[in-house]
N, C-alpha and C. Protein backbone atom coordinates (compact mmCIF):
# COMPACT_ATOMS: atom_id res chain seq x y z
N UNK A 1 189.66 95.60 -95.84
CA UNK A 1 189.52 94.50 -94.89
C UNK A 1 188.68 93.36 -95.46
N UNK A 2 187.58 93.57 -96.47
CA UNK A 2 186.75 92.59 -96.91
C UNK A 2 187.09 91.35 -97.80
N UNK A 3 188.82 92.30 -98.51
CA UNK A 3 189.64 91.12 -98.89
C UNK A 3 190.13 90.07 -98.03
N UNK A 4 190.06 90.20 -97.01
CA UNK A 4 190.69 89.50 -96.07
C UNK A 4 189.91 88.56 -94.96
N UNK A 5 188.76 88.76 -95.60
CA UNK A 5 187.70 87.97 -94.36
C UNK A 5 187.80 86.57 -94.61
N UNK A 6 188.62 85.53 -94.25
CA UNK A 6 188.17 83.83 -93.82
C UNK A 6 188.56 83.64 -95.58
N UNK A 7 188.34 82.11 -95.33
CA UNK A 7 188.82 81.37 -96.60
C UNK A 7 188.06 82.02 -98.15
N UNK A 8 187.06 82.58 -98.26
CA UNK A 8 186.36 82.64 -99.27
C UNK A 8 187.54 84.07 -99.49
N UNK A 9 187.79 84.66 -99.01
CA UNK A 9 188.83 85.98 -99.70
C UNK A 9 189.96 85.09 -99.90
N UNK A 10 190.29 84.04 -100.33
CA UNK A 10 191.07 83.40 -100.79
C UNK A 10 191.34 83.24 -102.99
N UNK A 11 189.83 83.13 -103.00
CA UNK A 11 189.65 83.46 -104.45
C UNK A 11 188.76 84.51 -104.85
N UNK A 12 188.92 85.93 -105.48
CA UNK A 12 188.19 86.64 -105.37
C UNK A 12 188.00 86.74 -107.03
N UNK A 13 186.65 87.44 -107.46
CA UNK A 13 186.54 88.04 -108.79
C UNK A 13 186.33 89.45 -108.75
N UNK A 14 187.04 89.88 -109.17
CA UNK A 14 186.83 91.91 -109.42
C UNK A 14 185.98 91.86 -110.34
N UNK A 15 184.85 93.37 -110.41
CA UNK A 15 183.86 93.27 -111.45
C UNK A 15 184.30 94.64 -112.00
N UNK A 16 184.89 94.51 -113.01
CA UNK A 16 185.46 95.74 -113.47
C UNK A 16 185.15 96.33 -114.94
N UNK A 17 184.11 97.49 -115.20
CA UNK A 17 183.74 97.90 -116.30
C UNK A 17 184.61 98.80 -117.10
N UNK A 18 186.21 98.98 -116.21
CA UNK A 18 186.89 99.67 -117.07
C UNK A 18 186.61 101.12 -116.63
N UNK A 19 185.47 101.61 -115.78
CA UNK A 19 185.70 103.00 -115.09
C UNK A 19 186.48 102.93 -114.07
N UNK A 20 186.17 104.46 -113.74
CA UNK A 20 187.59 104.75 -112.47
C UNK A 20 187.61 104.17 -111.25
N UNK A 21 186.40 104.23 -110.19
CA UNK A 21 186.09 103.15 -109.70
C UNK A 21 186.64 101.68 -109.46
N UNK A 22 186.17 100.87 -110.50
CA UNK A 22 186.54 99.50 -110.84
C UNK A 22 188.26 99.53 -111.10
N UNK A 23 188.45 100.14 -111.70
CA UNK A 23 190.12 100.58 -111.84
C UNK A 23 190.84 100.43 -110.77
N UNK A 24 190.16 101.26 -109.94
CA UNK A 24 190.85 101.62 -108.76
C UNK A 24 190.95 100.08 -107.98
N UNK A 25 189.88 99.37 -107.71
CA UNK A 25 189.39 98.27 -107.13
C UNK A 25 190.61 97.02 -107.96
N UNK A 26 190.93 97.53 -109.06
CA UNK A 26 191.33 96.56 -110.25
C UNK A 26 192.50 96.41 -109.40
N UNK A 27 193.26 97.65 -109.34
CA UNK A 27 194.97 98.00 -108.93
C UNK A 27 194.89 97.92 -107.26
N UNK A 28 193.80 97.86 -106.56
CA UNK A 28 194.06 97.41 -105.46
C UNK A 28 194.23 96.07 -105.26
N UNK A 29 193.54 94.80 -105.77
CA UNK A 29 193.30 93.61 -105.60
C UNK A 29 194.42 93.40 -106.26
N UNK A 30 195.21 93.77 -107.26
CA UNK A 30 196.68 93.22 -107.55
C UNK A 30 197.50 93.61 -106.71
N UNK A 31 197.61 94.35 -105.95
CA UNK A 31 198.70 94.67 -105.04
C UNK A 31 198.46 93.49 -103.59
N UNK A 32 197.17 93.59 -103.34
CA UNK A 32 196.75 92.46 -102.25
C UNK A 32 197.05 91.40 -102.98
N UNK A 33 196.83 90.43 -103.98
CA UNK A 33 197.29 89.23 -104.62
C UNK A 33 198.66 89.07 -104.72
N UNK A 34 199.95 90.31 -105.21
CA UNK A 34 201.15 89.94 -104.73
C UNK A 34 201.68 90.03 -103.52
N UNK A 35 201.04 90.59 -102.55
CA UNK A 35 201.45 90.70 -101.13
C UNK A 35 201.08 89.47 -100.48
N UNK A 36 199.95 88.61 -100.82
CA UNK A 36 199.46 87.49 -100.04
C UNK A 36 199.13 86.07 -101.05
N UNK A 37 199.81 86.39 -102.21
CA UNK A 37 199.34 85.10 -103.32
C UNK A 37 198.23 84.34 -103.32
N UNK A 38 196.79 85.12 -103.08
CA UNK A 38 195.44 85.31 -103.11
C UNK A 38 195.33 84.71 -104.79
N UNK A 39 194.12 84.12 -104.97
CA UNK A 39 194.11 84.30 -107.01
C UNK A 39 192.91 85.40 -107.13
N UNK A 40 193.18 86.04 -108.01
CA UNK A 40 192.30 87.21 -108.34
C UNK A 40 192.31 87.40 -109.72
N UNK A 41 190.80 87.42 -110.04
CA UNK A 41 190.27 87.10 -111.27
C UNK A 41 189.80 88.06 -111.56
N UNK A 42 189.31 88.93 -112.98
CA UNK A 42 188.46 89.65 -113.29
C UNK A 42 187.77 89.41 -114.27
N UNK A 43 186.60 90.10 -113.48
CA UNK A 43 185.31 89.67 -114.38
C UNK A 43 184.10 90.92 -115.37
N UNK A 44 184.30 90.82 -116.52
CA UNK A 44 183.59 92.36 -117.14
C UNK A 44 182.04 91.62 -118.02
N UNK A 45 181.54 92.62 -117.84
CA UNK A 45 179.88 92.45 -118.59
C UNK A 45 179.75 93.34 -119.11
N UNK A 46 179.56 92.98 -120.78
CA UNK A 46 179.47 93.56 -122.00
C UNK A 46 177.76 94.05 -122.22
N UNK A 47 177.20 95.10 -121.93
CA UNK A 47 175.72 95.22 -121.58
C UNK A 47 175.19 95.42 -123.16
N UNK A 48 176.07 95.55 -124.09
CA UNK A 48 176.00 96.08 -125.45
C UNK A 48 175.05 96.90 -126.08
N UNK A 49 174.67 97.77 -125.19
CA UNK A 49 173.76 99.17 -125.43
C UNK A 49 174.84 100.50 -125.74
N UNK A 50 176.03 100.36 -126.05
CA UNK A 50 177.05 101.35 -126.69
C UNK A 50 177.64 100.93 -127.74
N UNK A 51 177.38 100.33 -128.49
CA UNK A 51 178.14 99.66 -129.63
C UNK A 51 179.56 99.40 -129.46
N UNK A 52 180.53 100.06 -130.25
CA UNK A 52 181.62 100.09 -130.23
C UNK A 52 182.07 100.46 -128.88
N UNK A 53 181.63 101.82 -128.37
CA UNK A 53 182.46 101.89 -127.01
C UNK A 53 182.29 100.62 -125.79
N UNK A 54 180.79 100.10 -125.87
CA UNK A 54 181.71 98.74 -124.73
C UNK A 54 182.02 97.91 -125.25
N UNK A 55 182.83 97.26 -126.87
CA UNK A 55 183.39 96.54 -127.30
C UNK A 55 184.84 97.07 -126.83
N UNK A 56 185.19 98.24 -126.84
CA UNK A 56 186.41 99.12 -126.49
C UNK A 56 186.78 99.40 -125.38
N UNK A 57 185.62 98.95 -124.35
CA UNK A 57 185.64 98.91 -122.85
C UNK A 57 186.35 97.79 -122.29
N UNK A 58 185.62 96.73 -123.11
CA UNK A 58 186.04 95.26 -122.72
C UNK A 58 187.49 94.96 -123.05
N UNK A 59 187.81 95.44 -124.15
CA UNK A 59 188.85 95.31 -124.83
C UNK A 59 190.07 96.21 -123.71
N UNK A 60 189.83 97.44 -123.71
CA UNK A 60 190.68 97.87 -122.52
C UNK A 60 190.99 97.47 -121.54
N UNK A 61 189.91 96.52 -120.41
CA UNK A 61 190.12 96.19 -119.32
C UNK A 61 190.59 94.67 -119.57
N UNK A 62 190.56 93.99 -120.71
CA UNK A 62 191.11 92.70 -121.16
C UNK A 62 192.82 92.96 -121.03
N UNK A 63 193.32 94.28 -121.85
CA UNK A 63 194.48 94.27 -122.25
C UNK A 63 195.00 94.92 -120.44
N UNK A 64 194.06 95.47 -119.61
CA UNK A 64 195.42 96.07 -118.63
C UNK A 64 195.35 94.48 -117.70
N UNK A 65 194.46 93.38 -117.76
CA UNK A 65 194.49 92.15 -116.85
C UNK A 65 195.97 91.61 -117.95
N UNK A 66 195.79 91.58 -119.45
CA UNK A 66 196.87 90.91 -119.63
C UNK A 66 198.68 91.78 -119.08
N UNK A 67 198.00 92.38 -118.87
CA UNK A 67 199.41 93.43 -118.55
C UNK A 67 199.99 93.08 -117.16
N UNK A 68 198.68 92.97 -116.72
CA UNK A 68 199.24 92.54 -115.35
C UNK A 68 199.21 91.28 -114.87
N UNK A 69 199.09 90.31 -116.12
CA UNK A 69 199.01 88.85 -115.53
C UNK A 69 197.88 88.05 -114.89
N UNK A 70 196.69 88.75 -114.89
CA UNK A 70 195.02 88.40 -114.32
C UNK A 70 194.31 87.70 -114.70
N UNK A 71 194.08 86.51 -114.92
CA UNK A 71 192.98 85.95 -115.42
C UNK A 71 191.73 86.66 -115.39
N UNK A 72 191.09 87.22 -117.43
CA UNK A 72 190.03 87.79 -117.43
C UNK A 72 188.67 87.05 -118.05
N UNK A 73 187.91 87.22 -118.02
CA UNK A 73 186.40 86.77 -118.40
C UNK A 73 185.40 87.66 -118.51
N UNK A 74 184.81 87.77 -120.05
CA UNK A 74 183.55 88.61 -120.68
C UNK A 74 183.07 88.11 -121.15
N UNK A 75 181.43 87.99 -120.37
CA UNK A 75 180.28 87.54 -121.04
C UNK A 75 179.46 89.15 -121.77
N UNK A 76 178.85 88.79 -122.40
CA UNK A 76 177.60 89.62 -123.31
C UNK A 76 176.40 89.28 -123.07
N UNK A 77 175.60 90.75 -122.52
CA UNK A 77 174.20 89.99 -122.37
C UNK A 77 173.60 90.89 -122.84
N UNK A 78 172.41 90.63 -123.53
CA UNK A 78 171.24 91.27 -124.14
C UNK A 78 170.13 91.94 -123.16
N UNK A 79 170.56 92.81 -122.91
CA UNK A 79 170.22 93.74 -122.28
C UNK A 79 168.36 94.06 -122.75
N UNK A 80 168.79 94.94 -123.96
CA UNK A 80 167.39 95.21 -124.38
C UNK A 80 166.49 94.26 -125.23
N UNK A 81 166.67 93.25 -125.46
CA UNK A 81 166.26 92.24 -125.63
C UNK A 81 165.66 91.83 -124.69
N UNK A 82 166.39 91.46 -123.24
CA UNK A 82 165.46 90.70 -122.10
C UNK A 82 164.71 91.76 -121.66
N UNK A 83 165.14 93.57 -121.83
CA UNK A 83 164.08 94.45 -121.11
C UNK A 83 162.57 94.10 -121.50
N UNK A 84 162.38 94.12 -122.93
CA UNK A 84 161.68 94.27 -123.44
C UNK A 84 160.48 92.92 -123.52
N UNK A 85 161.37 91.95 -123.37
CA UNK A 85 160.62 90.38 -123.18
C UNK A 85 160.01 90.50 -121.36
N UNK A 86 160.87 90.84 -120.88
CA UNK A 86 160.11 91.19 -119.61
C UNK A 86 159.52 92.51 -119.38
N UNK A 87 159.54 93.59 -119.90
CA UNK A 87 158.73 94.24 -119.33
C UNK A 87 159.71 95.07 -118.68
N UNK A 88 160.61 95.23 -118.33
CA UNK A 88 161.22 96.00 -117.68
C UNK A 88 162.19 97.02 -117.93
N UNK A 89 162.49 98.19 -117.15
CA UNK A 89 163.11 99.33 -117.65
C UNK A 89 164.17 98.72 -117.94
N UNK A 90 166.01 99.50 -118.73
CA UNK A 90 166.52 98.75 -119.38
C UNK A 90 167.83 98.96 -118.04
N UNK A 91 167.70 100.08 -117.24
CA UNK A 91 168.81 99.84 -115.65
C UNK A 91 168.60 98.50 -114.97
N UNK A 92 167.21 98.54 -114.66
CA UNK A 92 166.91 97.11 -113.72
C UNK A 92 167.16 95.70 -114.61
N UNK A 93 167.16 95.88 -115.94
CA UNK A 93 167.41 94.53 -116.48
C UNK A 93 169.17 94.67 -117.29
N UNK A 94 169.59 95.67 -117.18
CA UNK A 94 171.15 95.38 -117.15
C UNK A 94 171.89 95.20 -115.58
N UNK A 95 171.19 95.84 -114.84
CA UNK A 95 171.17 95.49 -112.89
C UNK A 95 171.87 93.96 -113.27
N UNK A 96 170.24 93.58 -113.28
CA UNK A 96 170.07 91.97 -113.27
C UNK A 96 170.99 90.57 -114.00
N UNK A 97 171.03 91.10 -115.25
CA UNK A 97 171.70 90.58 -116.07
C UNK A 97 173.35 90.21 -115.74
N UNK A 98 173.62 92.02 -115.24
CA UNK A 98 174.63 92.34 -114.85
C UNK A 98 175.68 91.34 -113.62
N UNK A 99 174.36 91.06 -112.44
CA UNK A 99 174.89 89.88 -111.33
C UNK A 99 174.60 88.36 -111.56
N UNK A 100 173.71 88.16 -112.88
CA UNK A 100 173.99 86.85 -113.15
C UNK A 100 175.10 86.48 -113.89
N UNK A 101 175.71 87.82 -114.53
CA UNK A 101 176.51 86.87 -115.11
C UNK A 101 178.06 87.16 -114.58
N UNK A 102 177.88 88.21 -113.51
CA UNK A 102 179.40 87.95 -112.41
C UNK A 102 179.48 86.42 -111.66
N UNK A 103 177.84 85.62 -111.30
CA UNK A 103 177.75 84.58 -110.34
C UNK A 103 178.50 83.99 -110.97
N UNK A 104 178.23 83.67 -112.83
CA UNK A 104 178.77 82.36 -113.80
C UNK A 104 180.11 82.57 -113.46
N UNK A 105 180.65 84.12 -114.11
CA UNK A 105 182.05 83.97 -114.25
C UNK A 105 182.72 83.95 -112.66
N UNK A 106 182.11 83.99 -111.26
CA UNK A 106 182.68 83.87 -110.14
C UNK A 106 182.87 81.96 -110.29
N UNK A 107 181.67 81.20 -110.62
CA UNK A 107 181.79 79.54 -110.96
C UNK A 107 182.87 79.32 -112.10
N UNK A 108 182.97 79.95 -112.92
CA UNK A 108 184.14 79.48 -113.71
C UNK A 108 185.34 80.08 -113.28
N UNK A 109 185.54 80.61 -112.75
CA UNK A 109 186.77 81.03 -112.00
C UNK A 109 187.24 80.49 -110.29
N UNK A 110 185.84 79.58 -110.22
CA UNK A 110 186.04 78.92 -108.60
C UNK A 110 186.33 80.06 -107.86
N UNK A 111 185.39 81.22 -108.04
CA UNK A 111 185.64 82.25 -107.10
C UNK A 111 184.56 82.28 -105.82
N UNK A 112 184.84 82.21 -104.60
CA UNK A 112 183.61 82.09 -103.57
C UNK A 112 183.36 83.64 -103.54
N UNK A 113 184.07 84.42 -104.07
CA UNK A 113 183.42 85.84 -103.62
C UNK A 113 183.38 86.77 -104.97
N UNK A 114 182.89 87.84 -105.02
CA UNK A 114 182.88 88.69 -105.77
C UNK A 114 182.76 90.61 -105.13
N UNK A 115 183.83 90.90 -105.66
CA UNK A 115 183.90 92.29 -105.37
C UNK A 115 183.85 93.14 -106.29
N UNK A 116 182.90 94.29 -105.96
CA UNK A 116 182.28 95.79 -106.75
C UNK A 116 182.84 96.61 -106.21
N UNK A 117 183.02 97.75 -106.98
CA UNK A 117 183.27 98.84 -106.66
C UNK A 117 182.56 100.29 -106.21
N UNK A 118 181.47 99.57 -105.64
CA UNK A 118 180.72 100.74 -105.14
C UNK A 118 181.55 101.39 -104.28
N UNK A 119 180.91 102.91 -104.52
CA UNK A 119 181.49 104.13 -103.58
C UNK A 119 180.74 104.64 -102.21
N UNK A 120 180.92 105.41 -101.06
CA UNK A 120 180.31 106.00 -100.95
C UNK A 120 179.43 107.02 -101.22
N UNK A 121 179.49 107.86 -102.49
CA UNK A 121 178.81 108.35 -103.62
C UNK A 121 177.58 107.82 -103.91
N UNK A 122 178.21 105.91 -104.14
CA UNK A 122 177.20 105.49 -104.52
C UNK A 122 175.86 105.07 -103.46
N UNK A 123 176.38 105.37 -102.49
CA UNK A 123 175.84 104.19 -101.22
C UNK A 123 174.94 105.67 -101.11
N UNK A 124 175.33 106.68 -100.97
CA UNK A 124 174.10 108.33 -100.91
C UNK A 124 173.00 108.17 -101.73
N UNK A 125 173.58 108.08 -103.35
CA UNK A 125 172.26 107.76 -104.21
C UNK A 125 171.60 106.94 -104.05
N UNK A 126 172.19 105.70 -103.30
CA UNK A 126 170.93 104.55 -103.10
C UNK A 126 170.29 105.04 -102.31
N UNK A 127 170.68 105.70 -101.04
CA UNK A 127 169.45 105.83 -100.23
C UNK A 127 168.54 106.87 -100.65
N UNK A 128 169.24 107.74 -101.26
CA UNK A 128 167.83 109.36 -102.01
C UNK A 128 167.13 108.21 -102.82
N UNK A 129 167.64 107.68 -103.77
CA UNK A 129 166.87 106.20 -104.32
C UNK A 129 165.52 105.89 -104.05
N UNK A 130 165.84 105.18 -103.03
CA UNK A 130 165.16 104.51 -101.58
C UNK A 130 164.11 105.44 -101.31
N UNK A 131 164.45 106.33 -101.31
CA UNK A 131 163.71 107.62 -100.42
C UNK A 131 162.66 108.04 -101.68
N UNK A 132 162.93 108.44 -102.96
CA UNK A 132 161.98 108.88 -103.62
C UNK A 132 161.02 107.97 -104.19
N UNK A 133 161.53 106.43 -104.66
CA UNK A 133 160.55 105.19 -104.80
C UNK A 133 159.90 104.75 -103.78
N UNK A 134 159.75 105.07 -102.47
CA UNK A 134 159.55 104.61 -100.97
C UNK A 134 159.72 103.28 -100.39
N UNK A 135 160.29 103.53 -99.27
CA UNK A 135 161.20 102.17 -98.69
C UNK A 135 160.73 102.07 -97.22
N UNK A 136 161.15 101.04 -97.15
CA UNK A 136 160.90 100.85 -95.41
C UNK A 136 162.72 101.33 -95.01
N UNK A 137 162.35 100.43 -93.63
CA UNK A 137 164.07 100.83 -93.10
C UNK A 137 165.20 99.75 -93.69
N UNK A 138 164.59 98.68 -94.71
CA UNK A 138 165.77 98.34 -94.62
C UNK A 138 166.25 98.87 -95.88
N UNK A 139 165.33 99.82 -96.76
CA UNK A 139 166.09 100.99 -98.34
C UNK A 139 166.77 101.72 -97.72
N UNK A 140 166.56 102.63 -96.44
CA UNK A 140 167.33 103.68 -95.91
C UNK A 140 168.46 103.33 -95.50
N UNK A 141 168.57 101.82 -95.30
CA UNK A 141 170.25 101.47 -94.70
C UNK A 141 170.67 101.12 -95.94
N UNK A 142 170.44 101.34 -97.28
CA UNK A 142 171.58 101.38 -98.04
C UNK A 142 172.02 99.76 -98.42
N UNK A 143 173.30 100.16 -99.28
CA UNK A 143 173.77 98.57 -99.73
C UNK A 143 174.29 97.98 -98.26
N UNK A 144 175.18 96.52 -98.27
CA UNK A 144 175.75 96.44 -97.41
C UNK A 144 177.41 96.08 -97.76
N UNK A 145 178.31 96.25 -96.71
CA UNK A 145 179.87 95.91 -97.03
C UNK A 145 179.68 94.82 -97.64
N UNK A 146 179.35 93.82 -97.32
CA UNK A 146 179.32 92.38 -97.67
C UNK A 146 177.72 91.68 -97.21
N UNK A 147 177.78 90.74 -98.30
CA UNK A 147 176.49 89.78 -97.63
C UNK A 147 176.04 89.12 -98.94
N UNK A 148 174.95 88.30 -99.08
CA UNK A 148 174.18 87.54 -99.76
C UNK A 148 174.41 88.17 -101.17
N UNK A 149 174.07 87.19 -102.24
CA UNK A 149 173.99 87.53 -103.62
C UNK A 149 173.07 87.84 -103.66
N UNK A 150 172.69 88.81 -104.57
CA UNK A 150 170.92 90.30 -104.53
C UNK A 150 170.60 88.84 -105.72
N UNK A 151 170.90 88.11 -106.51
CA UNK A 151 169.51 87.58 -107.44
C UNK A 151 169.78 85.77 -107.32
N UNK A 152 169.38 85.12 -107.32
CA UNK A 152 168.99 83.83 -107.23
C UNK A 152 169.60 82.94 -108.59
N UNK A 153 170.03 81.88 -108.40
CA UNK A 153 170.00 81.52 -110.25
C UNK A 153 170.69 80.09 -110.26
N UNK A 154 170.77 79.41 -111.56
CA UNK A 154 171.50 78.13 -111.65
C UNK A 154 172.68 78.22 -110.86
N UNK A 155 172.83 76.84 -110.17
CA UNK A 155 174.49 77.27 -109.51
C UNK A 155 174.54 77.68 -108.27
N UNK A 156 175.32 77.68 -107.83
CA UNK A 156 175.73 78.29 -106.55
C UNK A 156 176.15 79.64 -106.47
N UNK A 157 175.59 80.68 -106.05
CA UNK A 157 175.90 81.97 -105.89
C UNK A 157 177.24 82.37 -104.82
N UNK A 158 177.98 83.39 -105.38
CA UNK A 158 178.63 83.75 -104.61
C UNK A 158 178.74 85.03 -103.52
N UNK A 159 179.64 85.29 -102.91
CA UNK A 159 179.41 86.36 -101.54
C UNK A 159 179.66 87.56 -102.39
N UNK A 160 179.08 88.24 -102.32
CA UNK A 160 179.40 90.11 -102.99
C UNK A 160 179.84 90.68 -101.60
N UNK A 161 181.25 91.69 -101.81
CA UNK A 161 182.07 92.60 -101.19
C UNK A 161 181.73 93.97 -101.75
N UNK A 162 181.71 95.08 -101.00
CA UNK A 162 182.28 95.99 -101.90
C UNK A 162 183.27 96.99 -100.60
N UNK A 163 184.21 96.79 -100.92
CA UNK A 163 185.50 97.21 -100.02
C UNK A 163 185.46 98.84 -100.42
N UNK A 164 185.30 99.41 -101.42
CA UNK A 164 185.79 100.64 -101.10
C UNK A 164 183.85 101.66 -100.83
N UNK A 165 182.74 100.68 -100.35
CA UNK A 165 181.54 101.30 -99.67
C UNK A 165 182.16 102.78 -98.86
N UNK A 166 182.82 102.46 -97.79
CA UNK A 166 182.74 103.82 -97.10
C UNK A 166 184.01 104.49 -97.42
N UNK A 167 184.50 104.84 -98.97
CA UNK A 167 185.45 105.78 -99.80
C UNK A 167 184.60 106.72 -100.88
N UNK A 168 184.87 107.49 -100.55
CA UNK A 168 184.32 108.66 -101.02
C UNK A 168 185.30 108.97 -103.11
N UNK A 169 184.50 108.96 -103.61
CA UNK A 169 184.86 109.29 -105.02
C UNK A 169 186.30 110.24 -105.18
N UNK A 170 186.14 111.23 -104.50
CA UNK A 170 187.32 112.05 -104.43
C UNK A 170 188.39 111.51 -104.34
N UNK A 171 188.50 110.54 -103.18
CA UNK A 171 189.67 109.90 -102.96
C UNK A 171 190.38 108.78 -103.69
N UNK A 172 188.96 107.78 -104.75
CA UNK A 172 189.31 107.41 -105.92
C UNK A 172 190.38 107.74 -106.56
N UNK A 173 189.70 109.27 -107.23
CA UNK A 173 189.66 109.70 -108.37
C UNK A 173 191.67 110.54 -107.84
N UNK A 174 191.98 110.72 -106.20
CA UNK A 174 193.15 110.67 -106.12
C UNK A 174 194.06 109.58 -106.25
N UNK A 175 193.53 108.82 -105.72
CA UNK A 175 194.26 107.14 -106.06
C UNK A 175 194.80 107.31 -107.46
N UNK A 176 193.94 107.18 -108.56
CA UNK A 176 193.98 106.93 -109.89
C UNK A 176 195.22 107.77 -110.26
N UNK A 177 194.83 109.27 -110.05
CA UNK A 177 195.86 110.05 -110.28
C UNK A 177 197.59 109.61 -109.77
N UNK A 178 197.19 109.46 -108.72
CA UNK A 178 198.97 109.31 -107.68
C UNK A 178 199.14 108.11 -108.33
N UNK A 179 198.81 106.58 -108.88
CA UNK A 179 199.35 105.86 -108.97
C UNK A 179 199.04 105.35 -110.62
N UNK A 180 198.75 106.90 -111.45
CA UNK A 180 198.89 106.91 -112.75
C UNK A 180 198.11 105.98 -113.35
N UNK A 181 196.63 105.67 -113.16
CA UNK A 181 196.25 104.19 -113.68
C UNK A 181 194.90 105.00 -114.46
N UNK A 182 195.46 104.48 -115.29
CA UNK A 182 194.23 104.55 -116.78
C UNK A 182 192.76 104.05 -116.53
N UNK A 183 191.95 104.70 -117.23
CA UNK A 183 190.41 104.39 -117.22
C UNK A 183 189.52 105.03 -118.05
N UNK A 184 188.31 103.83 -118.35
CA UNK A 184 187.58 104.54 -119.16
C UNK A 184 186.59 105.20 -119.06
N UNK A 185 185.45 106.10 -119.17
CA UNK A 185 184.59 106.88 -118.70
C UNK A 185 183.18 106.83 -119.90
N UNK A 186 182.34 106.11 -119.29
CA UNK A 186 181.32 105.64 -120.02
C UNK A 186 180.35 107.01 -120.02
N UNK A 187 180.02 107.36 -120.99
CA UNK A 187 179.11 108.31 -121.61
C UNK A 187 177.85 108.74 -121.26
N UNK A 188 177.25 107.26 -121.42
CA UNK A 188 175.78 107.18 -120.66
C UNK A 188 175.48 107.46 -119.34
N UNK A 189 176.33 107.31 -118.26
CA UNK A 189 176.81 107.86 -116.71
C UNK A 189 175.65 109.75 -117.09
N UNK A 190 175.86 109.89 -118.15
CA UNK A 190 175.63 111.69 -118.08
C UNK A 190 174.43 111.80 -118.50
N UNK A 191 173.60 110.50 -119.08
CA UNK A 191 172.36 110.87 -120.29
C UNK A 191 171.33 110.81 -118.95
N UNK A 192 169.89 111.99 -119.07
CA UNK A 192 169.20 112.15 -118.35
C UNK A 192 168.04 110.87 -118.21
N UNK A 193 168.24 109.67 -119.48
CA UNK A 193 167.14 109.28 -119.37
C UNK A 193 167.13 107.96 -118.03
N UNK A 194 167.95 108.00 -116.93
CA UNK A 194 167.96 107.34 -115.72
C UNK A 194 167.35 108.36 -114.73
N UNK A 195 166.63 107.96 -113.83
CA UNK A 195 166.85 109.01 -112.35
C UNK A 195 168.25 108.95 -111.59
N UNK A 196 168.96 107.76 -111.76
CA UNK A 196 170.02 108.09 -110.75
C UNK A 196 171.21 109.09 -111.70
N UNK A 197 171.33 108.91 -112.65
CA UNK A 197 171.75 109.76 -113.38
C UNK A 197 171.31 111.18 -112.79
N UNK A 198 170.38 111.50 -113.28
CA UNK A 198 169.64 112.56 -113.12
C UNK A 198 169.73 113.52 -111.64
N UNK A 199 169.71 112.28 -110.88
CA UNK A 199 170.01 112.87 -109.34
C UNK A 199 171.58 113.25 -108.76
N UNK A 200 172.65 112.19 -109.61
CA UNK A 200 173.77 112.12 -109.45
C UNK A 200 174.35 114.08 -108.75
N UNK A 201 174.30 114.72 -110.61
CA UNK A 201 175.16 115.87 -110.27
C UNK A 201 174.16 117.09 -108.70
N UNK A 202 173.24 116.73 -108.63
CA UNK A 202 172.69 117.34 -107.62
C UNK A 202 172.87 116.69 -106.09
N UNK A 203 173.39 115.69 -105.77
CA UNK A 203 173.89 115.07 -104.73
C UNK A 203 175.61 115.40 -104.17
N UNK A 204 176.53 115.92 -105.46
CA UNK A 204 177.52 115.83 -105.85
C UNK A 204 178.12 117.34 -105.81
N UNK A 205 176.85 118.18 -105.88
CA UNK A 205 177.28 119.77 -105.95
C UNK A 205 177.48 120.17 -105.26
């Protein structure tokens, strides 16, 4: 439904890293763009803390937009470079990095909105999240369907969606299957040195 809210779901940007997830989100927003001749753009961020594999990430999710006719866009950002100039762990400054540079490519694509592929999966870990760093009530309510851009910056920010919030991974990971669609599966997802990592397979068991 979030594709569909008022003029700004008129131009959307998918943020797609080439996992299953984003995949899924990828092959939905093309089916909504030929059903309603919407423009739908995708947009990938190269965090370059895997060497070759997210050169091979980008490169994958480049070739299935050309497959399907999508206008794509990849920026590269220096991840551990800015962690380290600021001070900060290297999740919260690929976080960060991560939504400034969907805002650019939502402005170069004249996109008023931008859509993620958060899960309900994901929307659990935020709140255990929430819960073990301590939060008031508004950590315990989690992300939201839609609303405000989370960071500030040159430009005009755009609206963040995330349409498949209350879909559960399982049902993804059936999608993908029934409608045969390829994806890539990033490595680091498994390495202990995150907490949400860390918390993931114990939320999940």
């Amino acid at each position: 439904k979030n594709f569909r809210e008022g003029p700004a779901g008129r131009r959307i940007l998918i943020a797609c890293s080439g996992g299953p997830d984003s995949m899924a989100l990828l092959d939905v927003a093309d089916r909504w763009r030929k059903m309603t001749g919407a423009f739908v753009a995708v947009g990938h961020v190269d965090h370059g803390l895997r060497g070759r594999a997210s050169q091979a990430d980008a490169t994958f999710v480049q070739n299935e937009c050309a497959r399907r006719g999508i206008p794509f866009g990849v920026l590269g950002v220096p991840v551990r470079a800015w962690a380290r100039r600021r001070r900060r762990g290297l999740e919260d400054a690929a976080r960060e990095l991560r939504y400034r540079s969907l805002a650019q490519l939502a402005r170069q694509f004249r996109c008023a909105s931008v859509a993620t592929a958060h899960t309900l999966d994901d929307q659990v870990e935020t709140v255990f999240l929430n819960l073990i760093r301590g939060t008031g009530p508004a950590g315990l309510a989690g992300m939201a369907e839609a609303g405000p851009w989370p960071f500030s910056g040159p430009g005009r920010t755009p609206r963040l969606i995330r349409p498949f919030l209350n879909v559960p991974k399982k049902e993804i990971l059936r999608y993908l299957r029934a409608r045969k669609i390829p994806f890539r599966v990033d490595a680091s997802n498994a390495l202990p040195l995150f907490l949400r990592n860390r918390l993931r397979p114990v939320l999940r068991s």
